[in-house]
C-alpha atoms as a PDB file:
ATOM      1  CA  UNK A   1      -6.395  -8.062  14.481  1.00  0.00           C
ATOM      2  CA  UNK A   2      -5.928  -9.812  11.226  1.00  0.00           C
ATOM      3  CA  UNK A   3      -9.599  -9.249  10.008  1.00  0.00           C
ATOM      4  CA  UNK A   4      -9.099  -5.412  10.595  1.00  0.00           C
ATOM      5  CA  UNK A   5      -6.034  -5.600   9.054  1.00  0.00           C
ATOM      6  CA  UNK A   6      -7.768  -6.990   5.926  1.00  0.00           C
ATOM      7  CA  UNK A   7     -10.557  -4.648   5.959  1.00  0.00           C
ATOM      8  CA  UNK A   8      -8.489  -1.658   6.270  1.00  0.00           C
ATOM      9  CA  UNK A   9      -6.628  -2.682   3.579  1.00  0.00           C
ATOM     10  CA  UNK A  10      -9.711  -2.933   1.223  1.00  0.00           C
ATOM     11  CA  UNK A  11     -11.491   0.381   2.979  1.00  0.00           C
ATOM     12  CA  UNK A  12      -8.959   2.486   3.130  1.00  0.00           C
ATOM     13  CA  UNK A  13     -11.417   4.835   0.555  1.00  0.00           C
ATOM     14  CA  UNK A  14     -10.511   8.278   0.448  1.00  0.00           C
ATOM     15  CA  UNK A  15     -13.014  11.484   0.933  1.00  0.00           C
ATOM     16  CA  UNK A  16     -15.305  13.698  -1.752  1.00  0.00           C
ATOM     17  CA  UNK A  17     -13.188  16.865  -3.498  1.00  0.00           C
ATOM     18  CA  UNK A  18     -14.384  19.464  -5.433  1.00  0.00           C
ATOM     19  CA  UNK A  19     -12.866  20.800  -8.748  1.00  0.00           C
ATOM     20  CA  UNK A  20     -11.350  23.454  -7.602  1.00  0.00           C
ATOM     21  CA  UNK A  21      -7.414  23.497  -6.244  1.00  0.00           C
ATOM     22  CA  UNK A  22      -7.231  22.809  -2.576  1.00  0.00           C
ATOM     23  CA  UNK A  23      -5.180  25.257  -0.820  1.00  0.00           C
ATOM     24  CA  UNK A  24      -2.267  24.240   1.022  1.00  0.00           C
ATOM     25  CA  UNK A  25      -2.464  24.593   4.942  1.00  0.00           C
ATOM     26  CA  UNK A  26       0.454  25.776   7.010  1.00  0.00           C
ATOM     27  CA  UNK A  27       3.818  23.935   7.166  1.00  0.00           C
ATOM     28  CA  UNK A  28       3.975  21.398  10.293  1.00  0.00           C
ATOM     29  CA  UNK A  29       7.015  20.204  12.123  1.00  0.00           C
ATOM     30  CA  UNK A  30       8.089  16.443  12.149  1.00  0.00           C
ATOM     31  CA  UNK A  31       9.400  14.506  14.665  1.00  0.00           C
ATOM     32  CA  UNK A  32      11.736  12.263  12.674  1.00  0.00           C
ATOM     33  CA  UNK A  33      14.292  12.574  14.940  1.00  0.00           C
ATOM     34  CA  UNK A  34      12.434  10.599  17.380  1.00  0.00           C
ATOM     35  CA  UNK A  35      13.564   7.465  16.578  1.00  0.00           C
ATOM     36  CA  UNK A  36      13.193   4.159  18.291  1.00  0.00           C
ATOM     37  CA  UNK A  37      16.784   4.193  19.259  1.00  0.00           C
ATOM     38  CA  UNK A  38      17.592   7.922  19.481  1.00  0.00           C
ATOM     39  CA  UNK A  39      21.080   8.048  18.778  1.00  0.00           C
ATOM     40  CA  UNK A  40      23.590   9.042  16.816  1.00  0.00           C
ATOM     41  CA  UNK A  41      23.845   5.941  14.349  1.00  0.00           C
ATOM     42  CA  UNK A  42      19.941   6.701  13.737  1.00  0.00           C
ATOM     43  CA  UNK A  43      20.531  10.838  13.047  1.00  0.00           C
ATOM     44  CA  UNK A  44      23.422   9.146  10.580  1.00  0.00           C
ATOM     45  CA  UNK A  45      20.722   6.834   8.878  1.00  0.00           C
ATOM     46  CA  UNK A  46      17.894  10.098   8.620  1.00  0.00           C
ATOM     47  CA  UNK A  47      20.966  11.817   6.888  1.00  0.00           C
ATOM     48  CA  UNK A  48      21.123   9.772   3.621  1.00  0.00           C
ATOM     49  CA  UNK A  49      17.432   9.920   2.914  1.00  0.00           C
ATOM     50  CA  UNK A  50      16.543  11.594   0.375  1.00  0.00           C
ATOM     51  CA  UNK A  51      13.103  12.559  -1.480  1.00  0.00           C
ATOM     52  CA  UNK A  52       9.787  13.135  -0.792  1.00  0.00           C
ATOM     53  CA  UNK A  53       7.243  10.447   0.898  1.00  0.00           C
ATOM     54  CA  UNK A  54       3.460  10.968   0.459  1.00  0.00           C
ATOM     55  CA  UNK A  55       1.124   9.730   2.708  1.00  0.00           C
ATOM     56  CA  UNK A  56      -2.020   9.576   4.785  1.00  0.00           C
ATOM     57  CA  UNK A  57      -2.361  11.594   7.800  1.00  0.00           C
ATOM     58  CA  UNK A  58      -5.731  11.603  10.469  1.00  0.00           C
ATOM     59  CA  UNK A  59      -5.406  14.783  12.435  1.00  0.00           C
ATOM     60  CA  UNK A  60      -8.486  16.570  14.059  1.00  0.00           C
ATOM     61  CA  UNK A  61     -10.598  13.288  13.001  1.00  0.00           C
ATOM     62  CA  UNK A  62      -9.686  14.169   9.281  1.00  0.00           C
ATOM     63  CA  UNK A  63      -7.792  12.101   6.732  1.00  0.00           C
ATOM     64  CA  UNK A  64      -5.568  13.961   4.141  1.00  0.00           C
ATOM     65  CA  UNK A  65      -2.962  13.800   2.072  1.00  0.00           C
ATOM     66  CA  UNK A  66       0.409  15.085   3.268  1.00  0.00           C
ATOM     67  CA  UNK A  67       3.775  15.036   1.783  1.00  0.00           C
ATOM     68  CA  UNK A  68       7.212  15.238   3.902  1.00  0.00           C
ATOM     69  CA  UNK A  69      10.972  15.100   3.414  1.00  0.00           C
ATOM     70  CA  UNK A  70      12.200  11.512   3.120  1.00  0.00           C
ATOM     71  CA  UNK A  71      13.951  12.278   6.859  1.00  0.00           C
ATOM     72  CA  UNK A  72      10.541  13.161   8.336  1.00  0.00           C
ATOM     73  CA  UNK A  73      10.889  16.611   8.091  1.00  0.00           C
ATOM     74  CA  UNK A  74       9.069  19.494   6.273  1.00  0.00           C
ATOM     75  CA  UNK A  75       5.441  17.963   7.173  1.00  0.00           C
ATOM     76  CA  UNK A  76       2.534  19.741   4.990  1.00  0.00           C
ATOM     77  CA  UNK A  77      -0.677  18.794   4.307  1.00  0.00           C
ATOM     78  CA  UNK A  78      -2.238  18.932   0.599  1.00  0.00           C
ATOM     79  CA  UNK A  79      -5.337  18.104   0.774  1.00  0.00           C
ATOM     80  CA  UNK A  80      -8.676  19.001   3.213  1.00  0.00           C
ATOM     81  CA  UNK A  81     -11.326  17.482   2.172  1.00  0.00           C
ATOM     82  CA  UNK A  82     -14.506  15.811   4.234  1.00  0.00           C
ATOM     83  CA  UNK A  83     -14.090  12.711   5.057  1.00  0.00           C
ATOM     84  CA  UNK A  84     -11.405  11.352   3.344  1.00  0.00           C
ATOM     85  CA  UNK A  85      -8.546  11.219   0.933  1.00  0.00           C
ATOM     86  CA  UNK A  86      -6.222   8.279   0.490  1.00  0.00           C
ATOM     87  CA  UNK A  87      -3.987   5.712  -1.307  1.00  0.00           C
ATOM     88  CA  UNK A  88      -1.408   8.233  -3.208  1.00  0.00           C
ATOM     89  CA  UNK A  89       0.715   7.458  -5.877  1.00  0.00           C
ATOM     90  CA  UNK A  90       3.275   9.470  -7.116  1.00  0.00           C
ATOM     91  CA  UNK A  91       3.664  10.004 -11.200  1.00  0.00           C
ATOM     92  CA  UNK A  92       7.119   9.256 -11.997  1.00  0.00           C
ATOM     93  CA  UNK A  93       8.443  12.568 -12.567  1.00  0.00           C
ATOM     94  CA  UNK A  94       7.488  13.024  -8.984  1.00  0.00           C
ATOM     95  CA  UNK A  95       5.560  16.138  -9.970  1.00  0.00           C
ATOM     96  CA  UNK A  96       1.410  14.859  -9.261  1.00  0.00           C
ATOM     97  CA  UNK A  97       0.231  12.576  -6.948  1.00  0.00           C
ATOM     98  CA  UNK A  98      -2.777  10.852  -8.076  1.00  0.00           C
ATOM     99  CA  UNK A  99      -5.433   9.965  -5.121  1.00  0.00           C
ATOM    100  CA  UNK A 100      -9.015   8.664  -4.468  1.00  0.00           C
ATOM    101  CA  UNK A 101     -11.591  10.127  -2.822  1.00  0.00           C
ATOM    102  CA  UNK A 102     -14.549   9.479  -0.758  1.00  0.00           C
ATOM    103  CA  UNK A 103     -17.054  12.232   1.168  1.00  0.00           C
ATOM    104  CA  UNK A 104     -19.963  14.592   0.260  1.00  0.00           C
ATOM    105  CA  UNK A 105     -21.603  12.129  -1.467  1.00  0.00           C
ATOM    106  CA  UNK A 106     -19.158  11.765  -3.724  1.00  0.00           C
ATOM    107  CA  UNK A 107     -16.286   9.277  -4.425  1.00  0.00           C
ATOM    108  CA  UNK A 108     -13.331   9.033  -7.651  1.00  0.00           C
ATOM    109  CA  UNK A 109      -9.907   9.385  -8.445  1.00  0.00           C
ATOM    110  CA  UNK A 110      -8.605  12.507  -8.273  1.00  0.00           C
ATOM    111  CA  UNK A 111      -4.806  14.344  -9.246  1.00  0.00           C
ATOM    112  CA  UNK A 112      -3.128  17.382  -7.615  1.00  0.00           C
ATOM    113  CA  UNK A 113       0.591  18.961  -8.101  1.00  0.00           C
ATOM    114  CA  UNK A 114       2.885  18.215  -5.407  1.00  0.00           C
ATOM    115  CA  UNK A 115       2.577  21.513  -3.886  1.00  0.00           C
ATOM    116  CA  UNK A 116      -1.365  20.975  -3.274  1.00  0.00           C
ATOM    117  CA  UNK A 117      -2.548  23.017  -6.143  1.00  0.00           C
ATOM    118  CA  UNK A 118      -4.402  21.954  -9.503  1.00  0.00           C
ATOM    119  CA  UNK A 119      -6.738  19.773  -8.511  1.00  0.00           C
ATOM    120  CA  UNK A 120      -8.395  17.480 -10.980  1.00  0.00           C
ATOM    121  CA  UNK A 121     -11.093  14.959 -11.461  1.00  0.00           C
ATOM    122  CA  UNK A 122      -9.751  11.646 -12.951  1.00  0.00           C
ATOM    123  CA  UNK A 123     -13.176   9.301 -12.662  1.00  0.00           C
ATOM    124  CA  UNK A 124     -16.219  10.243 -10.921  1.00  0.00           C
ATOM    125  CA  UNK A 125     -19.062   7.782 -12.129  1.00  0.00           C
ATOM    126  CA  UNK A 126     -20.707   6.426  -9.027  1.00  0.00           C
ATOM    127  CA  UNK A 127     -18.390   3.554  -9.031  1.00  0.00           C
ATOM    128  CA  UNK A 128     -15.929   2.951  -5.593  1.00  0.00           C
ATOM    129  CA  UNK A 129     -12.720   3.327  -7.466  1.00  0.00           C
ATOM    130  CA  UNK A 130      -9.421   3.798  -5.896  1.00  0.00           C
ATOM    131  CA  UNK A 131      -5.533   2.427  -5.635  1.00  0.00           C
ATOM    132  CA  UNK A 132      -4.363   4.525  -8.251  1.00  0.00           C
ATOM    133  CA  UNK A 133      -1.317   3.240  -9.989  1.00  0.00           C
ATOM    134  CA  UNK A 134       0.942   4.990 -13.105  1.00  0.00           C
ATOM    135  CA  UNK A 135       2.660   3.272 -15.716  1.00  0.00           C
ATOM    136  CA  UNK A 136       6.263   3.915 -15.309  1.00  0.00           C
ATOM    137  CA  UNK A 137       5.966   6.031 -18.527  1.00  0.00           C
ATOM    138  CA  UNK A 138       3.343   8.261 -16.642  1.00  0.00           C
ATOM    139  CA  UNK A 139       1.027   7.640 -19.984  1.00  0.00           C
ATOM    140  CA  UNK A 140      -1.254   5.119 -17.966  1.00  0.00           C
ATOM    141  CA  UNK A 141      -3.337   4.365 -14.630  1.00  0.00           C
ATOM    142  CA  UNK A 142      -4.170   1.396 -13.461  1.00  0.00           C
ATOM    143  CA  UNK A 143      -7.104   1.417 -10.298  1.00  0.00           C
ATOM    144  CA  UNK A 144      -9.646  -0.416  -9.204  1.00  0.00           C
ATOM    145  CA  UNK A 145     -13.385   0.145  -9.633  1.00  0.00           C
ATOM    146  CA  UNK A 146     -16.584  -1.874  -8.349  1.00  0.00           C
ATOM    147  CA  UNK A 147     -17.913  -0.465 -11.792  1.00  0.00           C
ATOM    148  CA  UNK A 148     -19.058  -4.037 -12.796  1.00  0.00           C
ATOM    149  CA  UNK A 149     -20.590  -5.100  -9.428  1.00  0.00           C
ATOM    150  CA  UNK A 150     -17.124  -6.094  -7.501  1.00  0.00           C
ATOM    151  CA  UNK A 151     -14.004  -5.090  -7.511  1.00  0.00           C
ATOM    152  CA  UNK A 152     -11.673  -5.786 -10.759  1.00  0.00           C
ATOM    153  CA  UNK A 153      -8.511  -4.092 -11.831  1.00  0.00           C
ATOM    154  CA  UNK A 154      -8.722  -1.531 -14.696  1.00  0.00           C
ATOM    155  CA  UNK A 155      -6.032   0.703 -16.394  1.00  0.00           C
ATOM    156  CA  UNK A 156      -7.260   4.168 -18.307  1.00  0.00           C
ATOM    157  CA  UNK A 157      -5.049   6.897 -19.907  1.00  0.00           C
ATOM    158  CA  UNK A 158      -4.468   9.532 -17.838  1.00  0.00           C
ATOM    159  CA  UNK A 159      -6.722  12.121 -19.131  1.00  0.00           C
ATOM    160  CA  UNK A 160      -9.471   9.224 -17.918  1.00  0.00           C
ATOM    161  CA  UNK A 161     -10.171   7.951 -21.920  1.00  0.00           C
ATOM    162  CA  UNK A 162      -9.924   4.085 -23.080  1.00  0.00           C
ATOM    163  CA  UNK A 163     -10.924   2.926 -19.787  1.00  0.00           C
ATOM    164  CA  UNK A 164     -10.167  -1.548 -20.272  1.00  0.00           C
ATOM    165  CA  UNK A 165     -11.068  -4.291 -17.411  1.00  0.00           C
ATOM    166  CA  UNK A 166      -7.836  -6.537 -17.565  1.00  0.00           C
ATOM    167  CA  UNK A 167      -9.053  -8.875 -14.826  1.00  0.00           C
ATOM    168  CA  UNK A 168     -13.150 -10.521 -14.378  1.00  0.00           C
ATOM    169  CA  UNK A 169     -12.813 -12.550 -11.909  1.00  0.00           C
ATOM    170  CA  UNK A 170     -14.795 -12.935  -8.850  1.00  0.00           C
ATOM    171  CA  UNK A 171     -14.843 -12.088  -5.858  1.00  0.00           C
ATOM    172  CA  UNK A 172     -12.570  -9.501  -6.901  1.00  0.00           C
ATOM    173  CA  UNK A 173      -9.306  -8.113  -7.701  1.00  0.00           C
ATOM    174  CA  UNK A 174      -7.251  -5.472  -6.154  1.00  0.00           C
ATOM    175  CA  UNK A 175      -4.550  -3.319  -8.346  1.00  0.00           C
ATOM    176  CA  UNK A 176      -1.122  -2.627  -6.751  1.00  0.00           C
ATOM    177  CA  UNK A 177       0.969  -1.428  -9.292  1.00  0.00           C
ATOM    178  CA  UNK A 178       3.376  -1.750 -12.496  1.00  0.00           C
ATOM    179  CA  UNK A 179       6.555  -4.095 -13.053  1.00  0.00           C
ATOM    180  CA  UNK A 180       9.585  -1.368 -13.681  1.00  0.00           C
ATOM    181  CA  UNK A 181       9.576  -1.807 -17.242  1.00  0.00           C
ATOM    182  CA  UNK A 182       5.683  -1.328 -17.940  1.00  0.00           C
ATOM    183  CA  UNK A 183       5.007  -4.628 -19.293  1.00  0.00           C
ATOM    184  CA  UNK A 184       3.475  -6.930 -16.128  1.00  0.00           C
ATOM    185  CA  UNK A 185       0.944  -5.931 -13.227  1.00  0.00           C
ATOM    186  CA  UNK A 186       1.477  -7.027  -9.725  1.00  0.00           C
ATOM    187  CA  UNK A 187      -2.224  -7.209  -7.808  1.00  0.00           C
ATOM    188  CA  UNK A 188      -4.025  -8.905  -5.296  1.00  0.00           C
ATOM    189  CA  UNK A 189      -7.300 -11.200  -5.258  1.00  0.00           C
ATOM    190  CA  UNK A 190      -9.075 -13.418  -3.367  1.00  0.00           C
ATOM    191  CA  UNK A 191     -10.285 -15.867  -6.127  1.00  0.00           C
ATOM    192  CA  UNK A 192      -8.686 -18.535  -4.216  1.00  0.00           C
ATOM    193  CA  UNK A 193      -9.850 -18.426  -0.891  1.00  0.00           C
ATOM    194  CA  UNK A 194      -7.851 -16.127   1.120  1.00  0.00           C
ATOM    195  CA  UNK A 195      -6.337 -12.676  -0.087  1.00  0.00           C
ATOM    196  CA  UNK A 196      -3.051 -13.856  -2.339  1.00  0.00           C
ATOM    197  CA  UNK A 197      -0.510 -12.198  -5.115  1.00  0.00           C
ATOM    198  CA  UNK A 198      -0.616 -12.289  -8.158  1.00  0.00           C
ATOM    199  CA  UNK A 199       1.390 -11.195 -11.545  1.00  0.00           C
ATOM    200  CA  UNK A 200      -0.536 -10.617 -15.158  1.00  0.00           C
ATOM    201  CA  UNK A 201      -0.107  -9.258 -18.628  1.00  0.00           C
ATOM    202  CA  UNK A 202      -1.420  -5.799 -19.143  1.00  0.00           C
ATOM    203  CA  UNK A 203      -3.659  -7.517 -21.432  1.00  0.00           C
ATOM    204  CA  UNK A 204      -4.866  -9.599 -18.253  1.00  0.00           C
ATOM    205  CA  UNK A 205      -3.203 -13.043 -19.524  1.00  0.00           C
ATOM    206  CA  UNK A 206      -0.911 -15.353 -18.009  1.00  0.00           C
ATOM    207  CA  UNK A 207      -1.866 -14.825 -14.290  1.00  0.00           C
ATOM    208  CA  UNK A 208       0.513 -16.143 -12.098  1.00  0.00           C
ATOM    209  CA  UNK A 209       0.236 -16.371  -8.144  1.00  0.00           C
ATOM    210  CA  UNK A 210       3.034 -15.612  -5.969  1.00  0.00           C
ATOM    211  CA  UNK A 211       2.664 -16.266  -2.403  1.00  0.00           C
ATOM    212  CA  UNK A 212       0.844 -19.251  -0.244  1.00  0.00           C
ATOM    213  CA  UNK A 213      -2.506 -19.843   0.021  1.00  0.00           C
ATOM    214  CA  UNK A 214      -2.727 -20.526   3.365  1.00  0.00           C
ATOM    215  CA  UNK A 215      -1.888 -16.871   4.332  1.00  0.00           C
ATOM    216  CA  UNK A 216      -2.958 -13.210   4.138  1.00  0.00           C
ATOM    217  CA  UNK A 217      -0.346 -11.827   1.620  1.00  0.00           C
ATOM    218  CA  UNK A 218      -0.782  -7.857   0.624  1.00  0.00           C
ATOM    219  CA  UNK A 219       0.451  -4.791  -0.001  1.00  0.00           C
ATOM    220  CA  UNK A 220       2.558  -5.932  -2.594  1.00  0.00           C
ATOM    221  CA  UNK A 221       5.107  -2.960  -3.628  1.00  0.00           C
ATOM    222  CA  UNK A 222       7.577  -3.370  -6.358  1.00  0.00           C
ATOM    223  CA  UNK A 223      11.266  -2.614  -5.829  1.00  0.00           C
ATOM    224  CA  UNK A 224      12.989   0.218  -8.201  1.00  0.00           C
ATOM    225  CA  UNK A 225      15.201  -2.208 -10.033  1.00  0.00           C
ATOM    226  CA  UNK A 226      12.224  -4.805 -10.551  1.00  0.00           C
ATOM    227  CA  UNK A 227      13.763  -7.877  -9.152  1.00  0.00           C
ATOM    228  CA  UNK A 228      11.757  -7.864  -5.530  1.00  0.00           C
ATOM    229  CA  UNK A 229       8.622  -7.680  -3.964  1.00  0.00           C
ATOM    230  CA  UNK A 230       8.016  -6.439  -0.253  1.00  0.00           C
ATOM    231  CA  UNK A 231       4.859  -7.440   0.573  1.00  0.00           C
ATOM    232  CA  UNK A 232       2.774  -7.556   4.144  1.00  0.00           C
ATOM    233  CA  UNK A 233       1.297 -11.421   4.934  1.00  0.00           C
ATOM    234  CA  UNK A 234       0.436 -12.883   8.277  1.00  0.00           C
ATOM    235  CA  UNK A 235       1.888 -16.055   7.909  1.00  0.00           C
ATOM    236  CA  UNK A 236       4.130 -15.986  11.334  1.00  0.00           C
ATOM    237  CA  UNK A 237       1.414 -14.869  13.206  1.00  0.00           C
ATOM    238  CA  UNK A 238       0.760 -11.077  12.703  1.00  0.00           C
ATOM    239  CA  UNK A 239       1.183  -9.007   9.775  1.00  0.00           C
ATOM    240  CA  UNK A 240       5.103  -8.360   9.054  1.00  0.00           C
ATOM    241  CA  UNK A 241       7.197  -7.071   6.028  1.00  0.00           C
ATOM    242  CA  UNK A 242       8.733  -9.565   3.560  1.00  0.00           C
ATOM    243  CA  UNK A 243      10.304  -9.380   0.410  1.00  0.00           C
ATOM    244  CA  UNK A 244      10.503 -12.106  -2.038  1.00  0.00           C
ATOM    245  CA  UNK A 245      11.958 -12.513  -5.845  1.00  0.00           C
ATOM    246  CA  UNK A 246       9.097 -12.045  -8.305  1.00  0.00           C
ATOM    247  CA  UNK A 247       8.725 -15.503  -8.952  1.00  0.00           C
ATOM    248  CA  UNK A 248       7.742 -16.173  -4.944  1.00  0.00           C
ATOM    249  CA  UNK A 249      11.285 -17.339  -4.039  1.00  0.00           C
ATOM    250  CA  UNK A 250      13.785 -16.218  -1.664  1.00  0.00           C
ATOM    251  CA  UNK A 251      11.569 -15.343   0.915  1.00  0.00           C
ATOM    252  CA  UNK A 252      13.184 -12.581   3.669  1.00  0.00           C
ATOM    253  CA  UNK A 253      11.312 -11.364   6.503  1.00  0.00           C
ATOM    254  CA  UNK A 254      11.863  -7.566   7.480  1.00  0.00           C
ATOM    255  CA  UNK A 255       9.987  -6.698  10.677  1.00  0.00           C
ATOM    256  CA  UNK A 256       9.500  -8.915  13.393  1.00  0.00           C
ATOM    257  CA  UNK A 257       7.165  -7.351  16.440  1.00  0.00           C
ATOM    258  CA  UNK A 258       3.930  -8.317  17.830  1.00  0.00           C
ATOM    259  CA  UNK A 259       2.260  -5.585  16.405  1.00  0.00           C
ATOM    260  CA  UNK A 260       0.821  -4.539  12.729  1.00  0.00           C
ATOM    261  CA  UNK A 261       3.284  -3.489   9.942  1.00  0.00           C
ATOM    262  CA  UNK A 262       1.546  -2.862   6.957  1.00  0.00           C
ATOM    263  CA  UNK A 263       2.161  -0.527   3.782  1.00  0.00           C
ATOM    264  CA  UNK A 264       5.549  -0.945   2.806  1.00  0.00           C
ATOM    265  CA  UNK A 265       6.747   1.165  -0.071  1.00  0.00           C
ATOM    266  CA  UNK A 266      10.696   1.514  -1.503  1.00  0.00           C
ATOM    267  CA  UNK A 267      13.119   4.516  -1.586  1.00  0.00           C
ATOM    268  CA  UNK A 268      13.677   5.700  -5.934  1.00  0.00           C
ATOM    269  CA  UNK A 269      17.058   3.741  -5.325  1.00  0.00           C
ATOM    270  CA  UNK A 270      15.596   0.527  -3.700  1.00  0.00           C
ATOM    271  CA  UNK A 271      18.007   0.899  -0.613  1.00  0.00           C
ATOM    272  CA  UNK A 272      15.483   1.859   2.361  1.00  0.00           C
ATOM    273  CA  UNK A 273      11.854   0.805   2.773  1.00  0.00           C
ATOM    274  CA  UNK A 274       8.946   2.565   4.063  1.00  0.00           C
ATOM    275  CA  UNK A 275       6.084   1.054   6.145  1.00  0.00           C
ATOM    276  CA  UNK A 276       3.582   2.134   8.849  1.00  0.00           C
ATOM    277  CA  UNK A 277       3.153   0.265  11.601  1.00  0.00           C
ATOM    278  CA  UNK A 278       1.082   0.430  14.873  1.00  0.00           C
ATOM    279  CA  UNK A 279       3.540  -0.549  17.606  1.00  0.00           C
ATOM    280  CA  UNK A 280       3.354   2.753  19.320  1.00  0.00           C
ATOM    281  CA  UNK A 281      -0.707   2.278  19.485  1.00  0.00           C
ATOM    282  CA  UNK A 282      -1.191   4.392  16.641  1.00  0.00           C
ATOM    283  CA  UNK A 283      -0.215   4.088  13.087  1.00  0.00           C
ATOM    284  CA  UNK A 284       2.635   5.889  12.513  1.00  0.00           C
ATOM    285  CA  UNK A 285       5.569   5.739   9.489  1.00  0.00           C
ATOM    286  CA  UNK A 286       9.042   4.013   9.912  1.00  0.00           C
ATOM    287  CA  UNK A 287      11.901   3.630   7.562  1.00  0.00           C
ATOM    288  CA  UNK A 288      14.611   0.939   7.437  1.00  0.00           C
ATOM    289  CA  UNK A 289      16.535  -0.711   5.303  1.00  0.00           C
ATOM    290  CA  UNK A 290      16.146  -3.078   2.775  1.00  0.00           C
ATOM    291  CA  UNK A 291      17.460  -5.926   4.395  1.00  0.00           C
ATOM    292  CA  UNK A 292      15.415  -4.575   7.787  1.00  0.00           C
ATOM    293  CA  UNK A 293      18.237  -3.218   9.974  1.00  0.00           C
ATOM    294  CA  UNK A 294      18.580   1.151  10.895  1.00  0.00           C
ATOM    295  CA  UNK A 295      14.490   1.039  11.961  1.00  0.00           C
ATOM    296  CA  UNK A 296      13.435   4.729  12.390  1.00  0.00           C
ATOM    297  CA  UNK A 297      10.284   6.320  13.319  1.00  0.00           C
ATOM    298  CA  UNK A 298       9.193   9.382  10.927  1.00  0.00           C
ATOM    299  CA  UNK A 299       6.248  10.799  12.005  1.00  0.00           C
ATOM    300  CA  UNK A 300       4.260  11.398  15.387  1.00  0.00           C
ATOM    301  CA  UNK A 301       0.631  12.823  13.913  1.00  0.00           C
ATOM    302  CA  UNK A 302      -2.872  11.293  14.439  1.00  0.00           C
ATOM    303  CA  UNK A 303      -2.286   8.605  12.427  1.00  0.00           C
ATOM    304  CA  UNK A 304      -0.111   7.851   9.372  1.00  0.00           C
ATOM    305  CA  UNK A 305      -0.477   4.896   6.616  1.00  0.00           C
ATOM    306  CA  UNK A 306      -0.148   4.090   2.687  1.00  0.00           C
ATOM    307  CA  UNK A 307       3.057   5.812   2.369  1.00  0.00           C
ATOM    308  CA  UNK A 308       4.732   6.281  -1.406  1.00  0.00           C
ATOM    309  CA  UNK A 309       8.321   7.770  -2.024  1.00  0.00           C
ATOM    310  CA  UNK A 310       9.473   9.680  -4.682  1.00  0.00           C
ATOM    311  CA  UNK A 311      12.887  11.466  -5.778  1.00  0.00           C
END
């Protein structure tokens, strides 16, 4: 299970657009309220969230992008496209979601409004990019690209111009996203044997690792207020959610099953986290708490992963 967790991590690719807008489909019902403990104290805990989540949804053997209510209701799908559309990011004013794109012989970064309209091409030059990231300022994006033969980390303005490599280091580099206050990058790599953590400069200096080398450690998501890292690693086993400080300290496990949980991503105010996990057979989304207590399930469709939250 641990290889495919790894590969899915790194081919998780997402589906060939066109330029035009993709039309929105028809509103679909969620089954938040089917938690694993269906009870009042669980209704309670669906009641305080608050937002939006995007994700990725497989229904009908087709990968998407959806958006829902933080509670799990209000399902709709934005995108359509053949075969796939993945990794979203929201920009910080919550109003685009930047995604990549892989299908009809084509494969980039894309951006579309929150309500599925205004479509846009962000790169599209026969490289694999993908893992979209904004600057906290919504001026920048950082992604990855195989434009150089492997996979490095890269950050372009978001109308695609001054496109800089940060990181050259082989056998590659993944992106995973911007420190709250826009100065460091948090990304992973396996330049050390086995896939790790790291922190740079956005000038690709001073790279620091975070997390043990004699684990899988991934997924790395910041949290709101910058002082924590939840992160996915195998290191008990299977692949759970952990937080740590962002100097690799203070390490807290989350989730503690003998299934997958993979993807974690925080609430705007740091409180709740995020995750999918397949411990119903299928990858499907769950919220809890920071600190891992109140575990809900959110959706029940095809398949759900690679969630993001937004205010």
């Amino acid at each position: 299970m641990k290889q495919s967790i790894v590969f899915f991590a790194l081919t998780w690719l997402l589906v060939g657009c066109s330029g035009a807008s993709v039309p929105s489909v028809p509103t679909q019902t969620a089954v938040a309220q089917q938690a694993i403990s269906s009870t009042q104290t669980a209704q309670a805990f669906l009641s305080t969230l608050h937002g939006k989540i995007a994700f990725v949804a497989t229904q009908n053997g087709r990968d998407g992008i959806y958006v829902m209510d933080a509670n799990g209701s209000n399902v709709r799908r934005l995108t359509d496209n053949s075969p796939r559309d993945g990794n979203p990011a929201w920009s910080p004013d919550g109003q685009q979601i930047a995604f990549d794109s892989f299908g009809d012989g084509k494969q980039g970064l894309y951006v579309i409004d929150s309500e599925g309209s205004q479509l846009r091409l962000l790169r599209d030059d026969g490289a694999r990019s993908l893992y979209a990231k904004w600057s906290p300022d919504g001026k920048q994006i950082a992604f990855t690209s195989n434009l150089g033969g492997y996979s490095q980390v890269y950050v372009m303005n978001v109308d695609s111009s001054n496109v800089r490599r940060l990181a050259n280091e082989r056998p590659g580099n993944e992106s995973a996203g911007w420190s709250p206050d826009g100065k460091t990058l948090l990304f992973t790599s396996e330049r050390e044997g086995s896939e790790q953590i790291y922190l740079m400069n956005l000038d690709g200096s001073n790279v620091r690792r975070l997390t043990d080398l004699t684990d899988q450690n991934l997924f790395p998501s910041w949290s709101p207020d910058g002082k924590q890292i939840a992160f996915v690693s195998d290191r008990d086993g299977d692949f759970e959610i952990y937080t740590m400080n962002t100097d690799g300290s203070n390490l807290h496990r989350l989730t503690d099953n003998s299934a997958d949980d993979i993807s974690p991503a925080w609430s705007p105010d740091g409180q709740e986290i995020v995750f999918s996990s397949n411990r119903d057979s299928t990858y499907q989304l769950y919220v809890m708490n920071a600190d891992g207590s109140n575990l809900v399930k959110l959706t029940n469709l095809g398949s759900a992963t690679t969630p993001t939250w937004t205010r």
